[in-house]
Protein backbone atom coordinates (compact mmCIF):
# COMPACT_ATOMS: atom_id res chain seq x y z
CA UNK A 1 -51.23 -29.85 32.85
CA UNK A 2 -50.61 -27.52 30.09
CA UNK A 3 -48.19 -28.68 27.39
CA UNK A 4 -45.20 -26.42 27.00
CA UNK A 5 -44.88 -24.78 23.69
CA UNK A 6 -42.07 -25.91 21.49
CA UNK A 7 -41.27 -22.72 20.03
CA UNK A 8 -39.48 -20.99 22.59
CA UNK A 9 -37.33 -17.28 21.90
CA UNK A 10 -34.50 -16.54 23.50
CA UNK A 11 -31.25 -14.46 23.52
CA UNK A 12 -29.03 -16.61 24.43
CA UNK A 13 -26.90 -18.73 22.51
CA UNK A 14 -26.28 -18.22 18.71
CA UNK A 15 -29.56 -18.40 15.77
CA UNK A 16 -30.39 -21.46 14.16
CA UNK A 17 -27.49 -22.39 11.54
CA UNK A 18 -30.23 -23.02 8.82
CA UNK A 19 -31.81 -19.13 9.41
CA UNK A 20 -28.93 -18.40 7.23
CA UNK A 21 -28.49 -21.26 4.73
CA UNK A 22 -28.61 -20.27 0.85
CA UNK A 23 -31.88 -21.57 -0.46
CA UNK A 24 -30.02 -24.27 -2.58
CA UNK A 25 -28.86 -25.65 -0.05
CA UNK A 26 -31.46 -25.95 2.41
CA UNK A 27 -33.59 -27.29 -0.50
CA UNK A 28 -31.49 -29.83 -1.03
CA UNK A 29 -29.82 -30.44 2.62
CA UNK A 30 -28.83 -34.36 2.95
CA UNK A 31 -29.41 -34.73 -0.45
CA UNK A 32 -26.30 -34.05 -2.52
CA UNK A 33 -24.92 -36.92 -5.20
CA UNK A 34 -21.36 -35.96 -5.70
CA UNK A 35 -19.09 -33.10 -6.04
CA UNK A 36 -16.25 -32.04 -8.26
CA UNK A 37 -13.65 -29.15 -8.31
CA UNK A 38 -13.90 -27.51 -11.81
CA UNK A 39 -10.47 -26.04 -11.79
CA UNK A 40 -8.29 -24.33 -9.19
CA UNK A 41 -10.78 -22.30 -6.19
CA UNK A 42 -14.16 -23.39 -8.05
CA UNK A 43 -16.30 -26.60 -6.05
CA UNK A 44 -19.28 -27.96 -7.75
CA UNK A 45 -22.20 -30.06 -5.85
CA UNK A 46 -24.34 -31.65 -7.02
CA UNK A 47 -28.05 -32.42 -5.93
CA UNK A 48 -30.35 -35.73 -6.54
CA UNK A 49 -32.42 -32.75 -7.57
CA UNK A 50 -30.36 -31.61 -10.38
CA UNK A 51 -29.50 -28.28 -8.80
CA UNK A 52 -25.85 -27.27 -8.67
CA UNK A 53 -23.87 -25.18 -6.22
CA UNK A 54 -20.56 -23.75 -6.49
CA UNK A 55 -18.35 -22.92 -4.35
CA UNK A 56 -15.56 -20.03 -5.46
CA UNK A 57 -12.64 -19.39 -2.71
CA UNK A 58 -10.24 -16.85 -2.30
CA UNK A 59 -7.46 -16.58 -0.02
CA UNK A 60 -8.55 -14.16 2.80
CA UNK A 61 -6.49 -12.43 6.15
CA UNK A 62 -7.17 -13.82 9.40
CA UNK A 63 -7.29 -10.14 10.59
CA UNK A 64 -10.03 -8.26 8.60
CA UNK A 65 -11.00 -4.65 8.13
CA UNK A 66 -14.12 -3.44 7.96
CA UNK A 67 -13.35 -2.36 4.58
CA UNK A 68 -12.42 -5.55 3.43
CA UNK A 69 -15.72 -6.87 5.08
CA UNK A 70 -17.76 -4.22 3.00
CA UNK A 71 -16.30 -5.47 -0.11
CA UNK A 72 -16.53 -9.10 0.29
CA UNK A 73 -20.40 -7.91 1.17
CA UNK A 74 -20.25 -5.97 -1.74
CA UNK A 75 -19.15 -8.70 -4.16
CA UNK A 76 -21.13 -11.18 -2.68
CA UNK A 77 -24.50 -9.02 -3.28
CA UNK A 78 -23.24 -8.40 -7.03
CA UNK A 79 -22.40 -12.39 -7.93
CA UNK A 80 -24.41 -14.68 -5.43
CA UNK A 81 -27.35 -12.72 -3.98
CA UNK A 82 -25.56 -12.30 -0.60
CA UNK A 83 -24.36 -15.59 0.03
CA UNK A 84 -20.59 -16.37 1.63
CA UNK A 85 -19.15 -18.30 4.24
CA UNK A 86 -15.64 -18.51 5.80
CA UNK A 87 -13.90 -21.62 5.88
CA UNK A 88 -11.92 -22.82 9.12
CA UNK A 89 -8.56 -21.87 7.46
CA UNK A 90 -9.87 -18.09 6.62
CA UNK A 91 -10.81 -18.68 3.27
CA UNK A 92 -13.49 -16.75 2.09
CA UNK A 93 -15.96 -19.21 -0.49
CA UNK A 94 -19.00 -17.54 -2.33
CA UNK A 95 -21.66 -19.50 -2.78
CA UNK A 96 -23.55 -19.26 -5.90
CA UNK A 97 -25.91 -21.41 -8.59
CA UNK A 98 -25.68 -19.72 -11.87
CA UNK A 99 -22.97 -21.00 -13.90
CA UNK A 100 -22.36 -17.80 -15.77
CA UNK A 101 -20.95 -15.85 -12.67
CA UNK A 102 -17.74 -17.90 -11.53
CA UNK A 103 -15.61 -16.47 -14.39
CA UNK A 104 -16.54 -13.18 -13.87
CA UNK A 105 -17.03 -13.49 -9.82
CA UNK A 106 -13.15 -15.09 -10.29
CA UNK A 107 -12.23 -12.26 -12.37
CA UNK A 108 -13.24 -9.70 -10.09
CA UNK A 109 -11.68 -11.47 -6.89
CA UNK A 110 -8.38 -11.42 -8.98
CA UNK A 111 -8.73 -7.89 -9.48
CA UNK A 112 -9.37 -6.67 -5.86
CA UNK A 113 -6.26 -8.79 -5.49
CA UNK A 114 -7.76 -12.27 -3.73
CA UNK A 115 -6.24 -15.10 -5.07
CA UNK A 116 -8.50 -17.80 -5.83
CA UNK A 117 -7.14 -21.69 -5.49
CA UNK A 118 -7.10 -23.40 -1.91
CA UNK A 119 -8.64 -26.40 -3.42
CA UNK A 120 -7.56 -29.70 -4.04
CA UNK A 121 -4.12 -31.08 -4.72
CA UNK A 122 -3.25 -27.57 -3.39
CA UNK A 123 -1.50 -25.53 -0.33
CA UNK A 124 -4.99 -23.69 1.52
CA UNK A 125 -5.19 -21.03 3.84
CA UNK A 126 -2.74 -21.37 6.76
CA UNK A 127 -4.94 -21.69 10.25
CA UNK A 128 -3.06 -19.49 12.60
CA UNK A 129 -3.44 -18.21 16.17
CA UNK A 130 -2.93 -14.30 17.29
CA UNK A 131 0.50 -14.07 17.55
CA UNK A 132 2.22 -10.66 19.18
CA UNK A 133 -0.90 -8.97 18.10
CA UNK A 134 -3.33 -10.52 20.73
CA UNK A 135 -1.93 -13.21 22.86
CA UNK A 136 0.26 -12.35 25.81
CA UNK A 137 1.54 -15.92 25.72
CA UNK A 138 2.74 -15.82 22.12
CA UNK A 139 6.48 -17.36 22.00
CA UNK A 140 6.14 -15.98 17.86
CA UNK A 141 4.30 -13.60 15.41
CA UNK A 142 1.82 -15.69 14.17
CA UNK A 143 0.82 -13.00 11.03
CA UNK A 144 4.25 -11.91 10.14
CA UNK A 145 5.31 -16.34 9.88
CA UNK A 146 2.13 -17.15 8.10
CA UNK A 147 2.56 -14.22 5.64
CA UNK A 148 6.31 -15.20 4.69
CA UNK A 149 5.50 -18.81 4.14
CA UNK A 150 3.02 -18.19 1.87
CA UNK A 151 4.70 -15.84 0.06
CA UNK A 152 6.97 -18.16 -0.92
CA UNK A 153 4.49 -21.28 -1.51
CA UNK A 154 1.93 -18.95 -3.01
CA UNK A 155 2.28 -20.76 -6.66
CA UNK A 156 0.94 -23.76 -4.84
CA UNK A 157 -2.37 -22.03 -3.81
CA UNK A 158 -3.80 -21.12 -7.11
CA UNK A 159 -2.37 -24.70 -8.72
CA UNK A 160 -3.14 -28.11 -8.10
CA UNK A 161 0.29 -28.89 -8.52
CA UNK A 162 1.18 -31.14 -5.08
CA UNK A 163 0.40 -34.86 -4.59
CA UNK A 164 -2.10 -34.29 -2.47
CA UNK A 165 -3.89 -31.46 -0.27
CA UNK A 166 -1.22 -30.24 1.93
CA UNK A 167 -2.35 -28.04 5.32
CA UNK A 168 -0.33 -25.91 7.03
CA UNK A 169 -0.93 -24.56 10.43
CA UNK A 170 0.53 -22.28 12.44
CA UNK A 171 0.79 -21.59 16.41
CA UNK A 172 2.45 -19.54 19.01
CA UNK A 173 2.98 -21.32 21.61
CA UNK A 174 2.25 -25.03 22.72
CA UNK A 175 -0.94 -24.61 24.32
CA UNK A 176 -1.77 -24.86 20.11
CA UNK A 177 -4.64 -22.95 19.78
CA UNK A 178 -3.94 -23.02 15.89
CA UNK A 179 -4.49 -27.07 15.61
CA UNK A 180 -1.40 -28.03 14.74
CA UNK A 181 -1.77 -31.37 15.69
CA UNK A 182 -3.49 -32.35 13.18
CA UNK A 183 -1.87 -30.33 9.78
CA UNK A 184 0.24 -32.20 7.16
CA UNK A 185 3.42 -29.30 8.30
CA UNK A 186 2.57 -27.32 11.47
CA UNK A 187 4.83 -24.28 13.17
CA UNK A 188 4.63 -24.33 16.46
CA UNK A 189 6.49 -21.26 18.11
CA UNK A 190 7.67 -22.38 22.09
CA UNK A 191 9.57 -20.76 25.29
CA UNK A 192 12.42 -22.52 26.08
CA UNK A 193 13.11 -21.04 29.56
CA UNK A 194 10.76 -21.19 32.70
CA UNK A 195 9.12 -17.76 33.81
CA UNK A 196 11.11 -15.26 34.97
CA UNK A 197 9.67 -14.10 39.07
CA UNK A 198 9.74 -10.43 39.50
CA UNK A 199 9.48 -10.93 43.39
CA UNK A 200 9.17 -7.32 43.90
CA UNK A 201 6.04 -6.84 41.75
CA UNK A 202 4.63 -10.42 42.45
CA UNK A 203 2.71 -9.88 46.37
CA UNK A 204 1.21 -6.89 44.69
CA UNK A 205 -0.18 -7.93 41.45
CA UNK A 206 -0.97 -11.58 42.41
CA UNK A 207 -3.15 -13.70 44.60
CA UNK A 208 -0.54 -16.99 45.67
CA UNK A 209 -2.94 -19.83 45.77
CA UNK A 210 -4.43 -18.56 42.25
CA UNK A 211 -0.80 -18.44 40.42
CA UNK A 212 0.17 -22.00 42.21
CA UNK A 213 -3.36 -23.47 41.36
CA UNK A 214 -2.65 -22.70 37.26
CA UNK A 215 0.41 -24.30 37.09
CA UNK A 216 -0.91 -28.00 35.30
CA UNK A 217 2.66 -30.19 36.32
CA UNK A 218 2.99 -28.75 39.84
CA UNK A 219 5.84 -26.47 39.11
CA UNK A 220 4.96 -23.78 41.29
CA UNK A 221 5.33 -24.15 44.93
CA UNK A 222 4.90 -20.85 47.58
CA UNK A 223 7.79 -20.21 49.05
CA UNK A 224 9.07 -16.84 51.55
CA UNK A 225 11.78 -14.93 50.39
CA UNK A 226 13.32 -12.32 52.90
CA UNK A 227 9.60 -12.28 55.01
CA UNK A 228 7.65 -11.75 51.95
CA UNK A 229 4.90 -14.78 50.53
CA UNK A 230 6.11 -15.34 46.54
CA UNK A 231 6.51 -18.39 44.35
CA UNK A 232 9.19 -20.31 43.30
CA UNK A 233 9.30 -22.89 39.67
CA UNK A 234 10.69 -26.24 39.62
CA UNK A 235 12.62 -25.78 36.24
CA UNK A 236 12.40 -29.74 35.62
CA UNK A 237 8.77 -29.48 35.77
CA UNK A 238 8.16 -26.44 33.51
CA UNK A 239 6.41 -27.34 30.38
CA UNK A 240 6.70 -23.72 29.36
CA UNK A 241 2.60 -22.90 28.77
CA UNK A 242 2.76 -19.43 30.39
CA UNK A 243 -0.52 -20.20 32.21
CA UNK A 244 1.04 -19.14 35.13
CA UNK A 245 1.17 -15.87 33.42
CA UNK A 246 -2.07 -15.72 32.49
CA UNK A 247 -3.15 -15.12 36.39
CA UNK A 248 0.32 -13.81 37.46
CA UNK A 249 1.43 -10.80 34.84
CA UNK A 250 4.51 -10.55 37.21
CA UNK A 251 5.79 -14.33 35.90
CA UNK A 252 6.71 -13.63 32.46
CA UNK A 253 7.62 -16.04 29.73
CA UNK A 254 9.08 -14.17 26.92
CA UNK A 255 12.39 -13.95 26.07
CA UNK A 256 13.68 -12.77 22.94
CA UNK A 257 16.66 -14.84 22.69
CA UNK A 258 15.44 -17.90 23.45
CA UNK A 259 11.81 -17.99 22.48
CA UNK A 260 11.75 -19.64 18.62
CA UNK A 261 9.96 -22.34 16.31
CA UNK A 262 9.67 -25.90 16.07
CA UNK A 263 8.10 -27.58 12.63
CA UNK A 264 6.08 -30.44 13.06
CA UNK A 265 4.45 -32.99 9.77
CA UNK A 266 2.50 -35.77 9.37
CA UNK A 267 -1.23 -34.63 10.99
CA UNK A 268 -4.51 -35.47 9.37
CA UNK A 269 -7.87 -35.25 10.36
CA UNK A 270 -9.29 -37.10 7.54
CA UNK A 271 -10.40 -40.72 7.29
CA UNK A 272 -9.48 -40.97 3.46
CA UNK A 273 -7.37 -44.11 3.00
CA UNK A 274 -5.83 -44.02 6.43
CA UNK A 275 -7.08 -43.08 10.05
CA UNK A 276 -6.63 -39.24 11.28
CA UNK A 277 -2.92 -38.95 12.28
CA UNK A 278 -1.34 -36.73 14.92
CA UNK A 279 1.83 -34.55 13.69
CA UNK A 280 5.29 -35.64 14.88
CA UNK A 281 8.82 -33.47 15.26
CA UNK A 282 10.93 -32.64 12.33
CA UNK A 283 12.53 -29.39 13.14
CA UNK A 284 12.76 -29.25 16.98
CA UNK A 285 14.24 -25.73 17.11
CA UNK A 286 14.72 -22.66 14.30
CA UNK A 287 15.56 -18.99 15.57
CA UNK A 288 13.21 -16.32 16.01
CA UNK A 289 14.24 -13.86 13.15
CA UNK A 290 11.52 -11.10 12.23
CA UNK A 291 10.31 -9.65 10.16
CA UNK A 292 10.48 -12.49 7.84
CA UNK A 293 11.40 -15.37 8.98
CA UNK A 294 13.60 -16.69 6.62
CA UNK A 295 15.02 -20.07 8.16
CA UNK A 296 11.26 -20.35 9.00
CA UNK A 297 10.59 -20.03 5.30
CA UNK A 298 13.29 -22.33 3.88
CA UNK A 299 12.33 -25.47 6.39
CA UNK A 300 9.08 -25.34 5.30
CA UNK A 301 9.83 -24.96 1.43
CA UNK A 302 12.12 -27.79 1.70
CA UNK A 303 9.93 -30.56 3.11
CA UNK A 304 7.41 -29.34 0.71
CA UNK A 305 9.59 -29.52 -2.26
CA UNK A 306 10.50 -33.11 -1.27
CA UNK A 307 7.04 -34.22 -0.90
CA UNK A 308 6.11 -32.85 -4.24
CA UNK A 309 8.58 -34.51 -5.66
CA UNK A 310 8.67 -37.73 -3.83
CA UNK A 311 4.92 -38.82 -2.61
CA UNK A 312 2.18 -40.89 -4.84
CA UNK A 313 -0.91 -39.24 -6.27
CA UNK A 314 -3.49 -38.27 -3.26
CA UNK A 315 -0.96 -39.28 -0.60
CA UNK A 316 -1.06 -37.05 2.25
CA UNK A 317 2.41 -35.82 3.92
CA UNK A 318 1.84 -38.29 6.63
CA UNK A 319 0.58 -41.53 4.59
CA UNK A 320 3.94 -40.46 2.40
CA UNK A 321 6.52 -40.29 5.70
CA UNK A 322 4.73 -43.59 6.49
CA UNK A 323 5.31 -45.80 3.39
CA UNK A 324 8.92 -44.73 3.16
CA UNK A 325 9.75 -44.54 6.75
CA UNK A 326 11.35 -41.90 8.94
CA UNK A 327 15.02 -42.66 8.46
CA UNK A 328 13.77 -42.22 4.47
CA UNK A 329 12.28 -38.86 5.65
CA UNK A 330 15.00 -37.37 7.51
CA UNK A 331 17.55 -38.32 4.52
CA UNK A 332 15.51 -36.86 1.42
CA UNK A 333 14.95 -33.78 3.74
CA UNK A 334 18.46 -33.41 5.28
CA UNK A 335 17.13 -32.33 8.35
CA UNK A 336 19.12 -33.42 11.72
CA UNK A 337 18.03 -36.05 13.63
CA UNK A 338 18.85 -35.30 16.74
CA UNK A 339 17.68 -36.56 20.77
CA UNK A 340 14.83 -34.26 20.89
CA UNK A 341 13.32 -36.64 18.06
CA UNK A 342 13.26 -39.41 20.50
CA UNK A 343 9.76 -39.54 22.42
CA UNK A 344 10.22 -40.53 26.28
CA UNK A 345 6.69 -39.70 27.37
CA UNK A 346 5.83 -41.77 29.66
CA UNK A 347 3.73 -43.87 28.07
CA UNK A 348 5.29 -43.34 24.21
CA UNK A 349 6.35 -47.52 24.35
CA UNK A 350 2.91 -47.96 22.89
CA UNK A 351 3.38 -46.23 19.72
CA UNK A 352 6.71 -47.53 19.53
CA UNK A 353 7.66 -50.50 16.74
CA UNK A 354 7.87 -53.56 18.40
CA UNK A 355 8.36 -56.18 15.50
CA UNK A 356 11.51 -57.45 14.73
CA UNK A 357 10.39 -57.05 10.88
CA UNK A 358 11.98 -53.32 10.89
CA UNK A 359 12.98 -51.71 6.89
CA UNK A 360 15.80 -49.91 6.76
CA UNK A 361 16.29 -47.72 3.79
CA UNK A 362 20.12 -47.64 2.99
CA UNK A 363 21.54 -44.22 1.83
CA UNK A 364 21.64 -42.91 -1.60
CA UNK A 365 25.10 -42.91 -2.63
């Protein structure tokens, strides 16, 4: 039998990540010693080889021109023979080995007016999903939010002036496409009323068993209304996801006056001095106010001035709301607790404190 040839070309799927590695690094892949950040935006590594790499990152959109694309190319060609990469929060880091070029590669970012930072003790990139612009689900802007909030923590980007990193992550609706489970503060935009039925519209835009099928709890049930097959939602059931939507456009979610945001802290996906940590409620409701957001803007200010000033070096949000407890939390913050802080999922006992050791951290008075 003939032996099949390993090498095998195809168009499917993407290339080889290493086709596209810098040469430093696929010299030296597996091999790197240690690595340092320099000052604000500018990553060293370094190689059991000797050979350095750095890493320069600016603060990029999520939605890019073509323009912007040209000159990113452009730069890149001029300061790191070609070489860039986009980071999971939209930061844009170009990769380089000669020493000589950060200051003048950080210079010239500055002056097309990218901010460099991101690194660190420092506020990143926020990760954020499409928003009005491109999902029909969206409960929020996701743009518009993420543009506000880091206009006001901007400072925070180009220093390494927090305890810690800090991520921020935004999403527009709960189905979280923006992984704000896991960020120290996420914004999570949600519907707060079940989809409205436009039984007119519904038998000729929609297939029945398709629109009851996406429901995930069950909440949609056929049902005939004056002779005609339609749907009907158990409002109890309704967890808001507008999948039903996505199948049915004549079951829609939106609602101007009701739709808003909910901030969430505590997520980590890091193992560094404490297990990855899922993000809990702090802010279970704030109005939907464009074009900038300003409650939006304050909440999240607020918790992050109290971290700043509260936490211990390279504590995370979550470690810090962890060593000073949750009543501690919701007093330095002055943020509401209220019942929609209290988890009754059905199976939420197992997180809950059980010891009869519990701290309680009196009031300032």
């Amino acid at each position: 039998m003939a032996t099949e040839s390993v090498t095998r070309k195809t168009d499917i799927g993407p290339p080889h990540y290493q086709k596209y590695l810098p040469p430093v690094i696929k010299k030296n892949y597996g091999k790197w010693k240690f690595h340092e950040v320099l000052k604000p935006g500018v990553l060293m590594h370094v190689a059991e080889s000797g050979d350095k790499l750095y890493s320069v990152r600016a603060a990029a959109p999520r939605l890019t021109s073509t323009k912007t694309i040209r000159l990113f190319a452009e730069i890149a060609d001029k300061f790191c023979g070609g070489f860039l990469r986009y980071t999971s929060r939209n930061n844009i880091e170009f990769l380089l080995t000669d020493e000589q070029q950060v200051a003048p590669l950080v210079e010239r970012l500055k002056k097309e007016g990218y901010p460099v930072g991101g690194m660190g003790p420092s506020i990143t990139n926020i990760v954020h999903t499409q928003g009005w612009v491109h999902c029909h689900s969206a409960a929020s802007d996701a743009s518009g939010v993420v543009k506000s909030v880091m206009d006001e923590l901007f400072p925070h980007f180009e220093k390494m002036d927090l305890p810690g990193k800090l991520r921020i992550a935004f999403a527009c609706c709960l189905n979280m496409c923006g992984a704000v489970h896991c960020s120290d503060i996420a914004i999570l935009a949600l519907h707060r009323l079940p989809p409205k039925i436009n039984k007119e519209a519904l038998p000729k835009m929609c297939e029945i068993p398709t629109t009851v099928a996406s429901c995930p709890t069950g909440a949609i049930r056929p049902k005939m209304i004056d002779g005609k097959q339609t749907v009907e939602v158990i409002e109890e059931q309704c967890m808001y996801c507008a999948n039903c939507f996505t199948v049915c456009p004549a079951m829609t979610l939106a609602d101007a006056e009701n739709d808003g945001l909910s901030i969430w802290v505590g997520g980590k996906v890091s193992n560094a001095r404490h297990e990855p940590m899922f993000s809990k409620l702090a802010i279970p409701f704030i109005p939907n106010n464009p074009p900038r957001w300003p409650e939006v803007v304050a909440a999240v200010k607020n918790i992050v001035d109290v971290y700043a000033r509260n936490a211990s070096k390279y504590e995370r949000m979550g470690e810090w709301i962890e060593r000073v407890g949750w009543p501690r939390f919701f007093q330095l913050t002055g943020i509401e607790f209220t019942k929609y802080h209290i988890d009754d999922f059905k199976h939420a006992g197992e997180t809950y404190k059980r010891s009869a050791q519990l701290k309680h951290t009196p009031a300032e008075g």
